[in-house]
PDB file of N, CA and C in Angstrom:
ATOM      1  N   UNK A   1       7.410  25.440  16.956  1.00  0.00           N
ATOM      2  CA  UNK A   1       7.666  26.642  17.716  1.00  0.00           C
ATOM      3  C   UNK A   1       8.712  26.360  18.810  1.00  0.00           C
ATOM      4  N   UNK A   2       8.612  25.455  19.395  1.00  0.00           N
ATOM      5  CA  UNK A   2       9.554  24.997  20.839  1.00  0.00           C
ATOM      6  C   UNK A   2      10.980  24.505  19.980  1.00  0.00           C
ATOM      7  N   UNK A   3      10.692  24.355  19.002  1.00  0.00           N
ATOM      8  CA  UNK A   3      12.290  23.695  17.659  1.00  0.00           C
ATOM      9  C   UNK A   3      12.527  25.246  17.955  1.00  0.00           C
ATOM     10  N   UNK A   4      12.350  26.135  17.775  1.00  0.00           N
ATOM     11  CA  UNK A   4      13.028  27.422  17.262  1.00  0.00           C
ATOM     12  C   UNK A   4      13.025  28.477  18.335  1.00  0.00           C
ATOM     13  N   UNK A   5      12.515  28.035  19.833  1.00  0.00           N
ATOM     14  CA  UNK A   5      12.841  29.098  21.099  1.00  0.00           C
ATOM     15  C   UNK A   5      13.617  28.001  21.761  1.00  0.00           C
ATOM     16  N   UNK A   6      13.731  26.863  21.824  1.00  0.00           N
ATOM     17  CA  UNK A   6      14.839  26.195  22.741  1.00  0.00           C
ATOM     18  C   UNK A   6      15.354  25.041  22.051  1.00  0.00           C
ATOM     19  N   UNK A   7      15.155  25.396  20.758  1.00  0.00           N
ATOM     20  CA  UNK A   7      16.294  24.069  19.957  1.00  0.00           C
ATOM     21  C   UNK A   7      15.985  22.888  20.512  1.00  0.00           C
ATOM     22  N   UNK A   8      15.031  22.350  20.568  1.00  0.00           N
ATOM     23  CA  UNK A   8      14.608  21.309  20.994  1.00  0.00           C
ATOM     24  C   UNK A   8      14.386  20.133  19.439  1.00  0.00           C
ATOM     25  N   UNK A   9      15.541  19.940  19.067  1.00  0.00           N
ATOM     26  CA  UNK A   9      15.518  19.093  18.209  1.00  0.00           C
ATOM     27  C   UNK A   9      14.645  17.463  18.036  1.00  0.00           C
ATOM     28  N   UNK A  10      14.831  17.364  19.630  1.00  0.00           N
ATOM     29  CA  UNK A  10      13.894  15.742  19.905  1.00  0.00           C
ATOM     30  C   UNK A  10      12.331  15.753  19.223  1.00  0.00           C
ATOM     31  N   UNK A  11      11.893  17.192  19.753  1.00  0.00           N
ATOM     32  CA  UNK A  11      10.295  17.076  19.665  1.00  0.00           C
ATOM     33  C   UNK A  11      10.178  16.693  18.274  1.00  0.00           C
ATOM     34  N   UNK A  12      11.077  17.910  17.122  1.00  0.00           N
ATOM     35  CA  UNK A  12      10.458  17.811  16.244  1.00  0.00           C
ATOM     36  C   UNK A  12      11.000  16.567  15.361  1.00  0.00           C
ATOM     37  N   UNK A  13      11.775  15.550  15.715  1.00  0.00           N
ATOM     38  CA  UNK A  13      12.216  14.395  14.708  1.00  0.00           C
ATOM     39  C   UNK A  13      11.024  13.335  15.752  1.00  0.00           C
ATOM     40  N   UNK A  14      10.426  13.366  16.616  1.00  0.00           N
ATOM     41  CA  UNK A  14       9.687  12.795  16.832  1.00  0.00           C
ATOM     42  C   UNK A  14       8.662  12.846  16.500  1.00  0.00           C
ATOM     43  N   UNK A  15       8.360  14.330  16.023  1.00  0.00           N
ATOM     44  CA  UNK A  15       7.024  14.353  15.250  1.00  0.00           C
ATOM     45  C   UNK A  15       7.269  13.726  13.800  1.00  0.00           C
ATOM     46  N   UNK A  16       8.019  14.482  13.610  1.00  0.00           N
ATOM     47  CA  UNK A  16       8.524  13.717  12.021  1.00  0.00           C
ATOM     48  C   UNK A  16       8.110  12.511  11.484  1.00  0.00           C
ATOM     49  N   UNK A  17       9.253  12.045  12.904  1.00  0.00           N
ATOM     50  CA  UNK A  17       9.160  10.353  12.703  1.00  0.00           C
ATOM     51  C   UNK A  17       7.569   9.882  12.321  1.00  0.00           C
ATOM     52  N   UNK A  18       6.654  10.172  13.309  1.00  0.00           N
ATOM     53  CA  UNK A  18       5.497   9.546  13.535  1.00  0.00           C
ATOM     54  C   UNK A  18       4.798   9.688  12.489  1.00  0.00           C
ATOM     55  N   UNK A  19       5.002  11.020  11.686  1.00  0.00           N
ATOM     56  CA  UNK A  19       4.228  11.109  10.572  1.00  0.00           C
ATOM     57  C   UNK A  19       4.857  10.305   9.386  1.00  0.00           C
ATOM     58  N   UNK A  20       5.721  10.253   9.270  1.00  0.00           N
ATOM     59  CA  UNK A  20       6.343   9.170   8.003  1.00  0.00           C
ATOM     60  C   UNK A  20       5.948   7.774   8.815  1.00  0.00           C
ATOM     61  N   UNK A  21       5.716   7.066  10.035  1.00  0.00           N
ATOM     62  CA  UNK A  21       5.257   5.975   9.893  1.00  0.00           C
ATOM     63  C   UNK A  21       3.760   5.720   9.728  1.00  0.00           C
ATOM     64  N   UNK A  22       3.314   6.961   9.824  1.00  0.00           N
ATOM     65  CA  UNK A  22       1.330   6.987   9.494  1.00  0.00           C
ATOM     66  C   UNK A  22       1.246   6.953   8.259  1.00  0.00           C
ATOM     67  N   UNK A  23       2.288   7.476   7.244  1.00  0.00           N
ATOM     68  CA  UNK A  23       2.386   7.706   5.863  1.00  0.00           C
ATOM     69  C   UNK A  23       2.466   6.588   5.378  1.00  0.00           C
ATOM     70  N   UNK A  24       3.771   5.535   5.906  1.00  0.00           N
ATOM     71  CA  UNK A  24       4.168   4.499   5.509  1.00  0.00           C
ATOM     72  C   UNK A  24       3.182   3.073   5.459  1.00  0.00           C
ATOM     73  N   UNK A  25       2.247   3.019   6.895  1.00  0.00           N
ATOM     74  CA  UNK A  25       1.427   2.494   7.174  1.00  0.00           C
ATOM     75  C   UNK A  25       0.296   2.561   6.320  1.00  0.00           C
ATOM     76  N   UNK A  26      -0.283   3.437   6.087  1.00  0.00           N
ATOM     77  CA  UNK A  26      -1.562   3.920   5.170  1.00  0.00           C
ATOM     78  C   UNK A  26      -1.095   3.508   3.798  1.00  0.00           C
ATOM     79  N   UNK A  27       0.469   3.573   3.361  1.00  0.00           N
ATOM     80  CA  UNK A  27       0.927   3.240   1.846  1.00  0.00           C
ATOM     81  C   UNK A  27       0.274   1.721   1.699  1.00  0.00           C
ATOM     82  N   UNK A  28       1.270   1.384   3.127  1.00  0.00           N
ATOM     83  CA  UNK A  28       0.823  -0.411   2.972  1.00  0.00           C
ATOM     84  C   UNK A  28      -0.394  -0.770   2.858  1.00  0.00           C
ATOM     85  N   UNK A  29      -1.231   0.084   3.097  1.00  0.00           N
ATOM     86  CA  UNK A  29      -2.682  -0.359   3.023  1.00  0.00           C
ATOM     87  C   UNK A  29      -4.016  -0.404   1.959  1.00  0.00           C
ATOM     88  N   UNK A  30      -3.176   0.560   1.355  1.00  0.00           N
ATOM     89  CA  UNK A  30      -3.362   0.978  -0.093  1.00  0.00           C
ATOM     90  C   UNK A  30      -2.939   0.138  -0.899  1.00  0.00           C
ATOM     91  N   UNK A  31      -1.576  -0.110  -0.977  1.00  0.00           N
ATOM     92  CA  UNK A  31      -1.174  -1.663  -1.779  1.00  0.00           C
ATOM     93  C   UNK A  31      -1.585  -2.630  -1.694  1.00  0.00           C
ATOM     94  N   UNK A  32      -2.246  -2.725  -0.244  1.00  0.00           N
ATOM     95  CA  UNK A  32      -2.359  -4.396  -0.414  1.00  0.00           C
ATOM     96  C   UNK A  32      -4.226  -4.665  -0.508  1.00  0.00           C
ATOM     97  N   UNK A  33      -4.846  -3.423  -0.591  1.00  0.00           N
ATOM     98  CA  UNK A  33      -5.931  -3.326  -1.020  1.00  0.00           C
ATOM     99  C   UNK A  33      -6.007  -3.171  -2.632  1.00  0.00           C
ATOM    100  N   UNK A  34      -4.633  -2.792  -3.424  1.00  0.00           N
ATOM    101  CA  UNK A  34      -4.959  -2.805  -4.718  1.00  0.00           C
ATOM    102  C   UNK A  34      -4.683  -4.070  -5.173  1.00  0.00           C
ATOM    103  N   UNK A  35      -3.723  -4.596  -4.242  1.00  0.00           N
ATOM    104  CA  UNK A  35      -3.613  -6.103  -4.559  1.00  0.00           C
ATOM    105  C   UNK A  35      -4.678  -7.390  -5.001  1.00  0.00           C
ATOM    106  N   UNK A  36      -5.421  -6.574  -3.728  1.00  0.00           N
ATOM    107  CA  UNK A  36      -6.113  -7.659  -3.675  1.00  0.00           C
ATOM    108  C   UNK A  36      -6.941  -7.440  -4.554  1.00  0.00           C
ATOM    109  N   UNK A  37      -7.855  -6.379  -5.080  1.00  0.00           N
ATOM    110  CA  UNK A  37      -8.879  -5.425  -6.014  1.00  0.00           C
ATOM    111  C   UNK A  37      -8.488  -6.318  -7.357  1.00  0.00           C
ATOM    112  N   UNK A  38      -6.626  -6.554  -7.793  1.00  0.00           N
ATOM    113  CA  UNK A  38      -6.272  -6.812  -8.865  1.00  0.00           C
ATOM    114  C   UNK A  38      -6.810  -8.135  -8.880  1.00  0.00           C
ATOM    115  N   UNK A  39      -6.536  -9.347  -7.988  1.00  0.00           N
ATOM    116  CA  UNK A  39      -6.608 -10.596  -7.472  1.00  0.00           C
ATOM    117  C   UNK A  39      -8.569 -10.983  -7.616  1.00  0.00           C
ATOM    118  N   UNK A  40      -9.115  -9.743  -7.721  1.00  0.00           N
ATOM    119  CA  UNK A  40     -10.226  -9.957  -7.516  1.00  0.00           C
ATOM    120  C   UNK A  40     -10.425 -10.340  -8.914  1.00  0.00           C
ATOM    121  N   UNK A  41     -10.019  -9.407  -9.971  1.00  0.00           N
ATOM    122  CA  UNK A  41     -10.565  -8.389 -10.914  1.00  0.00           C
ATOM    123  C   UNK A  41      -9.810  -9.837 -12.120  1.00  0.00           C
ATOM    124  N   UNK A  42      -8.591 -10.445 -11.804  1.00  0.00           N
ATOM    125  CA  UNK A  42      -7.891 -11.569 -12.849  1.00  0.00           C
ATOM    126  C   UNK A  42      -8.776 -12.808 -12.521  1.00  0.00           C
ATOM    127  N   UNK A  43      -9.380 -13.237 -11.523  1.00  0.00           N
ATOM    128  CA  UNK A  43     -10.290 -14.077 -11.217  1.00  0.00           C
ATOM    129  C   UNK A  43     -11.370 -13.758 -12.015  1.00  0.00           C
ATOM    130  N   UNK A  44     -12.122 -13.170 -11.710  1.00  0.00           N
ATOM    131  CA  UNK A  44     -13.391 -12.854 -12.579  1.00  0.00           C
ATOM    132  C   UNK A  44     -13.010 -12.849 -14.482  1.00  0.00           C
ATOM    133  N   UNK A  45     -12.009 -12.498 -14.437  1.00  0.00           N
ATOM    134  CA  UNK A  45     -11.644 -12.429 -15.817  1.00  0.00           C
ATOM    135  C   UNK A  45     -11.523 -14.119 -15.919  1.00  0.00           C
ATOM    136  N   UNK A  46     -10.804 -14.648 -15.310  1.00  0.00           N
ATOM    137  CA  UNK A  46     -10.278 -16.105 -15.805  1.00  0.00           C
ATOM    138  C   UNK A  46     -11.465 -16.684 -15.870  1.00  0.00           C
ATOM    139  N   UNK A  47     -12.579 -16.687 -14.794  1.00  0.00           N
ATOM    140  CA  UNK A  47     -13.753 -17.348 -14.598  1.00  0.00           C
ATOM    141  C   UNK A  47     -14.595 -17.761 -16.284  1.00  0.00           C
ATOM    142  N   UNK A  48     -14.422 -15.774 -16.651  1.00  0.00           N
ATOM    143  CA  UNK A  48     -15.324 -15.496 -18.115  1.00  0.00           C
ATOM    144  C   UNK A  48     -14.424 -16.337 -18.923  1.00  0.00           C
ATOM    145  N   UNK A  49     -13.699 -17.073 -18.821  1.00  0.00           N
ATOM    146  CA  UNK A  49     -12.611 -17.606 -20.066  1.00  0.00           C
ATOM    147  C   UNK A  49     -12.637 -19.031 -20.498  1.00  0.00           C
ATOM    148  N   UNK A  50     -13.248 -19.744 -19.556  1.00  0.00           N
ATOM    149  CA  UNK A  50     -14.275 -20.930 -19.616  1.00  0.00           C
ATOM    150  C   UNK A  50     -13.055 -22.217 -19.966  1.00  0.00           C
ATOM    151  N   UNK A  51     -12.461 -23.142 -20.891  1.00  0.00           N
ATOM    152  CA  UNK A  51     -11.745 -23.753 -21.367  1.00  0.00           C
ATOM    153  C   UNK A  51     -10.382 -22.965 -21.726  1.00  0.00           C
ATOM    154  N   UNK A  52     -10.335 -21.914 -21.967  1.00  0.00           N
ATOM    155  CA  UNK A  52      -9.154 -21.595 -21.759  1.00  0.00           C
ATOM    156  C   UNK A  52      -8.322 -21.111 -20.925  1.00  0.00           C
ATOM    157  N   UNK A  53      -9.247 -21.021 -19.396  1.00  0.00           N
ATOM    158  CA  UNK A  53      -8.641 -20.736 -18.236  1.00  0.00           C
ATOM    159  C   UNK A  53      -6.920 -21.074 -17.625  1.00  0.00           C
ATOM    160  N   UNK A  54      -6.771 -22.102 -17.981  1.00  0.00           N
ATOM    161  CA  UNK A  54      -5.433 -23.137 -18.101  1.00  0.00           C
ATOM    162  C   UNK A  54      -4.224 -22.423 -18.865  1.00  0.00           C
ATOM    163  N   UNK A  55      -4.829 -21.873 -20.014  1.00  0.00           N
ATOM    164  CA  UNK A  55      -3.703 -21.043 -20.927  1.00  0.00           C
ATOM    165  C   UNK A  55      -3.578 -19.767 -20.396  1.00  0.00           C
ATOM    166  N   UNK A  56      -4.679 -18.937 -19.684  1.00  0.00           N
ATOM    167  CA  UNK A  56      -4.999 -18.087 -19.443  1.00  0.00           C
ATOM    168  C   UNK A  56      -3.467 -17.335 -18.131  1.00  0.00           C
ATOM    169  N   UNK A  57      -3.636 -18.724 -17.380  1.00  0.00           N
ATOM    170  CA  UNK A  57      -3.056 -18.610 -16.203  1.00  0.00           C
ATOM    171  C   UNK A  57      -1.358 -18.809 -16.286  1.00  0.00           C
ATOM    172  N   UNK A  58      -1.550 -19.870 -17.175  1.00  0.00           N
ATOM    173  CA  UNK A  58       0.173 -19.649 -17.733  1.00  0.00           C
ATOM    174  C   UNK A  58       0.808 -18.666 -18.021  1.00  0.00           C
ATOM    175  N   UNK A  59       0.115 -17.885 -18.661  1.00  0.00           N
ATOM    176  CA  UNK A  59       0.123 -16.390 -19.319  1.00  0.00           C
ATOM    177  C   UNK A  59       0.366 -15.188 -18.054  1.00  0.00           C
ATOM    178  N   UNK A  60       0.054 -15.942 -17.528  1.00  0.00           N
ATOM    179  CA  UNK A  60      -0.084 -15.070 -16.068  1.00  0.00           C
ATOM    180  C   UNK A  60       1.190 -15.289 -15.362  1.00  0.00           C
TER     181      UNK A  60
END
């Protein structure tokens, strides 16, 4: 509203801004929680693989 009665361009690239770095932030957090989910999930797999763990991981 204050962008469009006094052209106050600052407010609204500051709002902007802040919301693309809450966006950006929350992305990162998401990735590196699927990361790790994946990291969890190839472990447990390699574990079940017993003697062929070794080939397993090469593969990897």
């Amino acid at each position: 509203m204050r962008v469009r009665e006094k052209n106050d361009l600052k407010i609204w690239i500051e709002y902007f801004l802040v919301g693309v770095i809450e966006t950006t932030e929350s992305s990162i957090e998401t990735f590196q929680n699927i990361d790790k989910l994946r990291d969890r999930v190839e472990l447990s797999q390699l574990i079940q693989l017993g003697k062929q763990q070794q080939d397993a991981k090469i593969l990897m």
